[in-house]
Protein backbone atom coordinates (compact mmCIF):
# COMPACT_ATOMS: atom_id res chain seq x y z
CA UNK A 1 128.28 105.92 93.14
CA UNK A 2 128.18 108.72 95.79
CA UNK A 3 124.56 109.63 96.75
CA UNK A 4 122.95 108.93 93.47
CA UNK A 5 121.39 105.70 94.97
CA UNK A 6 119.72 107.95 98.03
CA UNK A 7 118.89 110.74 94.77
CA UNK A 8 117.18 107.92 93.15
CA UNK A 9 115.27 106.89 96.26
CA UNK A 10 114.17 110.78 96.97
CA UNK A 11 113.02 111.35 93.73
CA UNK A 12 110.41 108.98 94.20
CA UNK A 13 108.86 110.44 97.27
CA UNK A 14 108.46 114.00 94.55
CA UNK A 15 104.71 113.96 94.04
CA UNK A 16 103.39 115.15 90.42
CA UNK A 17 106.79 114.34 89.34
CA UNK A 18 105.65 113.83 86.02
CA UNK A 19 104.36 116.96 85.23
CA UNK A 20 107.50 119.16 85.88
CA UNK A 21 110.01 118.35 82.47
CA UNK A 22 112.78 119.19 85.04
CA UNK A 23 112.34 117.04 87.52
CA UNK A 24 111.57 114.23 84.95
CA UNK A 25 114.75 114.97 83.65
CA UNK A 26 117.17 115.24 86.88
CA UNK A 27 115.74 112.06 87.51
CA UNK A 28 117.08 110.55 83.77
CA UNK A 29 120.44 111.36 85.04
CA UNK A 30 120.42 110.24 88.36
CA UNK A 31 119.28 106.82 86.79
CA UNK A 32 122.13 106.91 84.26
CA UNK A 33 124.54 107.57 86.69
CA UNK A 34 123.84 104.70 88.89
CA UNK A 35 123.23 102.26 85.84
CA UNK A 36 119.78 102.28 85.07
CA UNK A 37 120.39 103.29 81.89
CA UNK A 38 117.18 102.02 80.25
CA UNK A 39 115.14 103.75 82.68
CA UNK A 40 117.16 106.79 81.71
CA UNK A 41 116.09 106.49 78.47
CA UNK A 42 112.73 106.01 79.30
CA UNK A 43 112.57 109.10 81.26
CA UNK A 44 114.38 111.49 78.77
CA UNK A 45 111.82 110.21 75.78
CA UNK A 46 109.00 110.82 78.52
CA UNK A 47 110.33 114.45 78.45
CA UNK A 48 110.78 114.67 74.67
CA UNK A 49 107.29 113.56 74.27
CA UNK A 50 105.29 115.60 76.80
CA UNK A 51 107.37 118.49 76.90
CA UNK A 52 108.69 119.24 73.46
CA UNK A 53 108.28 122.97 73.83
CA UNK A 54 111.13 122.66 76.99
CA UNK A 55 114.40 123.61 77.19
CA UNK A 56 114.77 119.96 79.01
CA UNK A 57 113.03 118.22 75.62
CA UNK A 58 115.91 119.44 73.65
CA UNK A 59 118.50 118.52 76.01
CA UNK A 60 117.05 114.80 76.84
CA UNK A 61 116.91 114.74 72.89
CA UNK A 62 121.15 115.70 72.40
CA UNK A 63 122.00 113.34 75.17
CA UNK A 64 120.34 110.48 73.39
CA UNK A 65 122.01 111.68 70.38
CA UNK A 66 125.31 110.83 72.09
CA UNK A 67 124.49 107.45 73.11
C-alpha cells in the first residue's frame, strides 16, 4: 500500500480542495489505490460534474469507462 494511506490522510488537511479539479482528482486515485474505490468514484464524478471544461473531467470520465 506504500504511502497512499499517509496521501489519503494529507489530502484532507488541503483546504478548498474542492475547487481545484486536480486535486479532486489526485485524491480519486489515491482512494482507489488503497481500496476506497467507491469514494473514488465519487470523487472522479465530482470532477466530471463541476469541472467538465478540465482536462481532469475527461480523464476521471475514461477511467470510469474502464471500470
Amino acid at each position: 500500500m506504500g504511502n497512499y494511506a499517509e496521501a489519503s490522510n494529507n489530502m484532507q488537511l488541503i483546504t478548498n480542495r474542492e475547487n481545484n479539479p486536480e486535486t479532486v482528482f489526485l485524491e480519486a486515485l489515491i482512494s482507489q489505490e488503497i481500496g476506497e474505490d467507491e469514494q473514488a468514484k465519487s470523487l472522479f464524478q465530482f470532477v466530471i460534474n463541476e469541472f467538465p471544461q478540465n482536462d481532469y473531467a475527461n480523464y476521471a470520465k475514461n477511467i470510469l469507462k474502464e471500470e
